[in-house]
Protein backbone atom coordinates (compact mmCIF):
# COMPACT_ATOMS: atom_id res chain seq x y z
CA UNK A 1 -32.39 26.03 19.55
CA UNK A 2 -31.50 25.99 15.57
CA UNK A 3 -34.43 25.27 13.34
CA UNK A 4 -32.39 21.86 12.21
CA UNK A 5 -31.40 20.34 15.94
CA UNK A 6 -33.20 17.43 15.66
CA UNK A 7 -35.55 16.72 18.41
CA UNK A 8 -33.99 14.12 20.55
CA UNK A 9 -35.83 11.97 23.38
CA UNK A 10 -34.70 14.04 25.90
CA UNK A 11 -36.21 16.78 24.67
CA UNK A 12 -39.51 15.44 23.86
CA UNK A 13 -39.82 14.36 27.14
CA UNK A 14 -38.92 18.19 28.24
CA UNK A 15 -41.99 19.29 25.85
CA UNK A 16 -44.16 16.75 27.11
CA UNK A 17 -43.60 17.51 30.45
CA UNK A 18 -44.05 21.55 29.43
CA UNK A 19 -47.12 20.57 27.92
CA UNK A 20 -48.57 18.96 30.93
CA UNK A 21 -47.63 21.59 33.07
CA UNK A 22 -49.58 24.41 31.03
CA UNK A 23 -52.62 22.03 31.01
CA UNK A 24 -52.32 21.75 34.48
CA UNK A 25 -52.30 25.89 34.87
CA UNK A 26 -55.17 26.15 32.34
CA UNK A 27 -57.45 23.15 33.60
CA UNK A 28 -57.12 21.50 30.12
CA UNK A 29 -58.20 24.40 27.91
CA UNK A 30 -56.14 25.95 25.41
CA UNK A 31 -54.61 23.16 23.96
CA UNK A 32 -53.74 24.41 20.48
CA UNK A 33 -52.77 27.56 21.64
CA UNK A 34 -50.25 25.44 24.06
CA UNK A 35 -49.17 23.78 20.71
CA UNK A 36 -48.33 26.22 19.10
CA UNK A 37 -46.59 28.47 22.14
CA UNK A 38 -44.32 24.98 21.97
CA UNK A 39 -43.65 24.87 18.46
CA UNK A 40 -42.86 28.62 18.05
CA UNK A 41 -40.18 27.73 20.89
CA UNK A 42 -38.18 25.02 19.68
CA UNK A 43 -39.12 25.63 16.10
CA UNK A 44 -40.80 22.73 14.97
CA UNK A 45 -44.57 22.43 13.31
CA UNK A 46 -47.12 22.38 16.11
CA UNK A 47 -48.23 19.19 14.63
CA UNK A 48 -44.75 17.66 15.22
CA UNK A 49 -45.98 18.81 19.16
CA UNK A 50 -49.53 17.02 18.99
CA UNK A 51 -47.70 13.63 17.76
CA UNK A 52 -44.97 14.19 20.21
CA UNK A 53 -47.84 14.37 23.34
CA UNK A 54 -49.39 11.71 21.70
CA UNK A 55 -47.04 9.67 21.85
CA UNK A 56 -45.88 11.01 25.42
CA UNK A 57 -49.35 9.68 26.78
CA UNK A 58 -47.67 6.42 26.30
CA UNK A 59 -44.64 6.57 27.50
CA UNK A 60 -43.15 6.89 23.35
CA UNK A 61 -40.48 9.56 23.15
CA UNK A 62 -37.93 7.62 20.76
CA UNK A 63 -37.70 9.37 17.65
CA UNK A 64 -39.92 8.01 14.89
CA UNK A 65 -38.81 8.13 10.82
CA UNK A 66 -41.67 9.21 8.85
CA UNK A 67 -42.45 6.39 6.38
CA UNK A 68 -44.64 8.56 3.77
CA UNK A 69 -44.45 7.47 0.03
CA UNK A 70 -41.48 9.89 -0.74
CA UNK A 71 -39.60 9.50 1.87
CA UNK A 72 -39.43 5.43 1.29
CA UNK A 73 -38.81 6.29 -2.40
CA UNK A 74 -35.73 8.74 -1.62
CA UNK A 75 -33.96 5.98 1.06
CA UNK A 76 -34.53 3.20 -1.69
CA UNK A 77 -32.81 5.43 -4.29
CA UNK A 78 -29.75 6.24 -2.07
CA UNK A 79 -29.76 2.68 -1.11
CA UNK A 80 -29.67 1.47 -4.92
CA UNK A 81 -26.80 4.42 -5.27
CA UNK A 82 -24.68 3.15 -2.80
CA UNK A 83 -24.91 -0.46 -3.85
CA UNK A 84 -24.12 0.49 -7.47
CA UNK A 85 -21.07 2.27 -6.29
CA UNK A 86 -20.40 -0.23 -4.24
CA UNK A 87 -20.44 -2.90 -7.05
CA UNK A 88 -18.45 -0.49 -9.55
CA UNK A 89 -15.64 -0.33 -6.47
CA UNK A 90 -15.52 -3.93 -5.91
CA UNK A 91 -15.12 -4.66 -9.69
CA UNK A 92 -12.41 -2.16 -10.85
CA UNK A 93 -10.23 -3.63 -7.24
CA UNK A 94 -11.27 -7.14 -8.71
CA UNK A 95 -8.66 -6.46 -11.66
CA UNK A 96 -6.30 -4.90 -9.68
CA UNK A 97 -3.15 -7.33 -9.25
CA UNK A 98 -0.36 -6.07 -6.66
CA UNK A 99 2.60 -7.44 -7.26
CA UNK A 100 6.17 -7.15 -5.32
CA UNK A 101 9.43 -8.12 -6.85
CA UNK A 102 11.61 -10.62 -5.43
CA UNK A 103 14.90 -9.09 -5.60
CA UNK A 104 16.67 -6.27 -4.81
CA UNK A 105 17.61 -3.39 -7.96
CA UNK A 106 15.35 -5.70 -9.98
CA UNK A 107 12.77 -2.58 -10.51
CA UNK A 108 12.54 0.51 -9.08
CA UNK A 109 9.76 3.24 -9.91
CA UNK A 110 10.36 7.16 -10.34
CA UNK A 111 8.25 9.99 -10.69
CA UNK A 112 8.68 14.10 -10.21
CA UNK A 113 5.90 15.84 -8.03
CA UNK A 114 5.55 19.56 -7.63
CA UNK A 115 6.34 20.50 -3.95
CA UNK A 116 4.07 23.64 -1.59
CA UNK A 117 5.01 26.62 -1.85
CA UNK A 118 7.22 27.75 1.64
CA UNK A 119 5.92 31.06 3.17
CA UNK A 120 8.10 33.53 2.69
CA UNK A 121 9.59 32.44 -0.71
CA UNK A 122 8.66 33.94 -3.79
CA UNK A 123 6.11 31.33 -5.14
CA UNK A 124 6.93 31.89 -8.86
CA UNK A 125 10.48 30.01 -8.14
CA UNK A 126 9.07 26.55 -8.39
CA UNK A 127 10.25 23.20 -6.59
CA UNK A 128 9.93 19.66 -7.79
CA UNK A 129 10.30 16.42 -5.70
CA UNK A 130 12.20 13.79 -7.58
CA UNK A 131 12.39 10.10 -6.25
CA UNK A 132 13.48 6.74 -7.14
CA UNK A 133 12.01 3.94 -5.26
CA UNK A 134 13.01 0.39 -4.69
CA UNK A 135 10.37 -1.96 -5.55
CA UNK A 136 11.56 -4.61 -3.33
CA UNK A 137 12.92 -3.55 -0.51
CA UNK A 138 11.21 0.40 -0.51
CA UNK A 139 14.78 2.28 -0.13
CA UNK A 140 14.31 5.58 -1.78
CA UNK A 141 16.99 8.12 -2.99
CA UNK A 142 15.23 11.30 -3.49
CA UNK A 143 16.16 15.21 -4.38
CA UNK A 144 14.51 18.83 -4.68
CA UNK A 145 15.13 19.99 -8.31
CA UNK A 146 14.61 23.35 -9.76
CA UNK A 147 12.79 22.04 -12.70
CA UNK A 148 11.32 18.96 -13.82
CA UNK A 149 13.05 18.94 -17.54
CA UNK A 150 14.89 15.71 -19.77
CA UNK A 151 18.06 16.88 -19.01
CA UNK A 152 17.40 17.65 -15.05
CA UNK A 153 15.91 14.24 -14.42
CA UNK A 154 19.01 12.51 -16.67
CA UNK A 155 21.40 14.00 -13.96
CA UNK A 156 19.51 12.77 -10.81
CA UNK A 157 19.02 9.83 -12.31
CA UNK A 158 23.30 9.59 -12.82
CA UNK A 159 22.97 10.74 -9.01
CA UNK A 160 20.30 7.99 -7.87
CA UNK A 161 21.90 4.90 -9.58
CA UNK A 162 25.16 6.11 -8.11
CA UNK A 163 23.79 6.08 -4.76
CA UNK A 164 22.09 3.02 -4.84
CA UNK A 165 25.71 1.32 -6.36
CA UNK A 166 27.13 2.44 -3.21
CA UNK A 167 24.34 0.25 -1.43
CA UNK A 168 25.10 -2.37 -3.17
CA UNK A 169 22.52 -2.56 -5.51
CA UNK A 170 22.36 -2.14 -9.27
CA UNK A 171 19.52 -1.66 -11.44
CA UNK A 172 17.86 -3.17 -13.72
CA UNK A 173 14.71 -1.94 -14.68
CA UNK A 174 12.54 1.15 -14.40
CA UNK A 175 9.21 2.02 -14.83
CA UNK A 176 7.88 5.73 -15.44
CA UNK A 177 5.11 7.33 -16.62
CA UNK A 178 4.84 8.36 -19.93
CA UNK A 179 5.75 12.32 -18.85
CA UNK A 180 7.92 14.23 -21.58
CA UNK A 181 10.70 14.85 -18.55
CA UNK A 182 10.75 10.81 -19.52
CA UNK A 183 10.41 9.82 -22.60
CA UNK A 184 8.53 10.82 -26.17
CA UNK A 185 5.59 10.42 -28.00
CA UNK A 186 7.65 9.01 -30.59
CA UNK A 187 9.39 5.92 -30.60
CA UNK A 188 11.74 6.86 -33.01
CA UNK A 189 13.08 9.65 -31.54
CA UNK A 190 13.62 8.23 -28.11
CA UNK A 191 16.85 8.04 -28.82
CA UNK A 192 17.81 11.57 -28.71
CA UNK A 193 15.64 12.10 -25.46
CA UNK A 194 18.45 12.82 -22.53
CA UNK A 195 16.66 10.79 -19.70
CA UNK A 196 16.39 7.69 -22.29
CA UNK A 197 19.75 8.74 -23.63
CA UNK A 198 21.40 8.02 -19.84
CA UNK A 199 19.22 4.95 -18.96
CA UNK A 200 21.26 3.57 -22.22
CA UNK A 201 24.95 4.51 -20.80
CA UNK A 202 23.44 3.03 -17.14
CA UNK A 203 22.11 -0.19 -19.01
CA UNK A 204 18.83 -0.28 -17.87
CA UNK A 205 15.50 -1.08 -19.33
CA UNK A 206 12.95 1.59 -19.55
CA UNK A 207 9.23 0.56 -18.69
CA UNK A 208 6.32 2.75 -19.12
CA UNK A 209 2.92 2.86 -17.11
CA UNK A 210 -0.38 2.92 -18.83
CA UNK A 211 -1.31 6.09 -20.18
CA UNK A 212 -3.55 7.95 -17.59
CA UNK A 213 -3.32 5.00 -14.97
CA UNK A 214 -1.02 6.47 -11.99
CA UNK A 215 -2.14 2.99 -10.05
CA UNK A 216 0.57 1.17 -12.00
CA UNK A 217 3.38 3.76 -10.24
CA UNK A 218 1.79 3.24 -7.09
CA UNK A 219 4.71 2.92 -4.62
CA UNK A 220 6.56 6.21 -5.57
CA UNK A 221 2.92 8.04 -5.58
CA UNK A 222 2.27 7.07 -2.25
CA UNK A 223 6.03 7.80 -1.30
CA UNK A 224 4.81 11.42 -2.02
CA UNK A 225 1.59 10.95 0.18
CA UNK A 226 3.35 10.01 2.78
CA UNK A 227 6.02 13.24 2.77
CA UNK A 228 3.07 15.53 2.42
CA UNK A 229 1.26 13.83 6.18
CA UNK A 230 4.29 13.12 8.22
CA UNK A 231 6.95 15.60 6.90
CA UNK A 232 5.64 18.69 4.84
CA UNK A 233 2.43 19.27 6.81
CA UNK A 234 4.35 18.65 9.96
CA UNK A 235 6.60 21.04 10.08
CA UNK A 236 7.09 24.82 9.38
CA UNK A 237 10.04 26.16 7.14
CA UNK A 238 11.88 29.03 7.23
CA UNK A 239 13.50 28.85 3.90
CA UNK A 240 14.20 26.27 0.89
CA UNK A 241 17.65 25.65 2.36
CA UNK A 242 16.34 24.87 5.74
CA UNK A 243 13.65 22.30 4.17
CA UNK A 244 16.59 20.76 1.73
CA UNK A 245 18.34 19.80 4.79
CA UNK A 246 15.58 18.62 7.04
CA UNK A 247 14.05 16.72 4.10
CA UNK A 248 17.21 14.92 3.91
CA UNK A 249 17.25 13.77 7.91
CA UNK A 250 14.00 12.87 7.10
CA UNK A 251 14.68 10.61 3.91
CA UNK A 252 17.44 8.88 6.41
CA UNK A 253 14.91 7.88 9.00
CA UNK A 254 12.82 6.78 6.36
CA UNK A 255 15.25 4.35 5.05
CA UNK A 256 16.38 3.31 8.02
CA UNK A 257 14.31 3.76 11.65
CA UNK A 258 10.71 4.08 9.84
CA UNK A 259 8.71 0.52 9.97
CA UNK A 260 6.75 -0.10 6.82
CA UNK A 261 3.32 -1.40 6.45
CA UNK A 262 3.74 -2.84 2.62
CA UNK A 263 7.00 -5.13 3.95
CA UNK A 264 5.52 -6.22 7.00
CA UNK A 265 6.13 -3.14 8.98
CA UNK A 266 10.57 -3.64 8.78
CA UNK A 267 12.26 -0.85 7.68
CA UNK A 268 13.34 -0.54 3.68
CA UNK A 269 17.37 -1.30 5.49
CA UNK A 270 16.00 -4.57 6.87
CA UNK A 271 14.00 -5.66 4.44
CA UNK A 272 17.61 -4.92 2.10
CA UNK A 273 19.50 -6.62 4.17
CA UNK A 274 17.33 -10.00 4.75
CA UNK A 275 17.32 -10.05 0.87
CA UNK A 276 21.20 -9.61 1.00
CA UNK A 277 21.06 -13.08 3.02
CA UNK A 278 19.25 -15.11 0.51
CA UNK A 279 21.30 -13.77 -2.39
CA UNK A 280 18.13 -11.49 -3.96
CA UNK A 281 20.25 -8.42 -4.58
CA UNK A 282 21.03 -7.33 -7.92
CA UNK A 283 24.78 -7.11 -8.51
């Protein structure tokens, strides 16, 4: 038995009945020398065996917490812990507000996230994930690039609003961090920034998250959650190729066969097309 197995009823009533067998072979005699043998054996104190008989005596072999000064002390202290984390939890959700726009193309969030390496590539040839996700209805055009710079995200981003015009939604708004593959530090040279440059010839309005607050992108960052459980960890690739085209199946029964918990468990198509029905569908 480890020195750390904690001594469970069962086997305090296998020491007490131990115990009263060697007092039965000795007539009664010996009895420290029995506690110890006992303790050496299961590799507890041998006065952890004289409370144990004790208590055997009457019929007591539930485990008892020791309630000495420190130990009362140390269980108040984690309790006051917990409750202050707790509190601090229940207060930063408090000023959380989720929100859910009503139509269609109205905004849609996008954000680049480094993907795994793939055994057997060379590792120094990095990937990046870029996606663009619907805030309304959760349809998502995404892409591996081979680098996450201005003028690499400005094409995808030609690609994505193309793709979502052949949906039948246009868009109107976007909302990015504030990564330089996005925008600038400077205002006044946002202008001359390629991915701000196209969002200008594609008409539409460039919103920006709070600086070190991914919460605010939070549909897109759990978009890349999700690919990590169900897709990347899933499934074993032989080569970038072979994981470009399976991660595209994939995106397609995403859009269209996988339910989704944050619409009420439809798929991003359905959701699309009971907004298409009410006329919320930016056009």
């Amino acid at each position: 038995m480890h020195k750390l197995t904690k001594l469970t009823p069962l086997i305090r009533r296998e020491i007490y009945s131990k115990y009263k067998e060697k007092m039965r072979v000795t007539k009664g005699k010996r009895k420290e020398e029995c506690y110890c043998e006992l303790g050496v054996f299961y590799r507890v104190h041998y006065n952890l065996i004289r409370k144990i008989v004790k208590r055997g005596k009457e019929g007591d072999f539930t485990v008892h917490k020791s309630t000495t000064k420190a130990n009362l002390g140390y269980c108040f202290k984690n309790y006051t812990k917990a409750e202050r984390k707790l509190l601090k939890t229940l207060n930063r959700n408090a000023g959380i507000i989720r929100y859910e726009k009503e139509m269609a193309g109205e905004m849609v969030h996008i954000d680049v996230h480094k993907q795994k390496n793939i055994k057997g590539e060379n590792p120094k040839k990095k990937k990046y994930w870029a996606g663009l996700i619907d805030d309304a209805t959760r349809i998502t055009y995404a892409e591996v690039l081979s680098n996450k710079r201005a003028k690499t995200l400005a094409d995808f981003m030609r690609r994505a609003y193309k793709w979502f015009l052949s949906k039948g939604i246009t868009i109107k708004k976007l909302l990015s961090d504030n990564g330089l593959e996005f925008t600038t530090y400077h205002k006044e040279s946002r202008h001359l920034h390629s991915f701000e440059v196209m969002l200008q010839k594609l008409n539409i309005i460039h919103k920006y998250t709070r600086v070190r607050r991914p919460q605010t992108n939070g549909k897109i960052e759990r978009f890349w959650r999700l690919i990590n459980d169900n897709f990347f960890y899933k499934h074993s690739f032989t080569s970038h190729k072979d994981f470009n085209m399976r991660f595209m199946d994939w995106l397609t029964f995403y859009n269209c066969k996988r339910p989704h918990g944050g619409i009420k468990y439809m798929t991003p198509m359905e959701k699309f097309e009971k907004l298409l029905e009410l006329n919320l569908v930016c056009l």
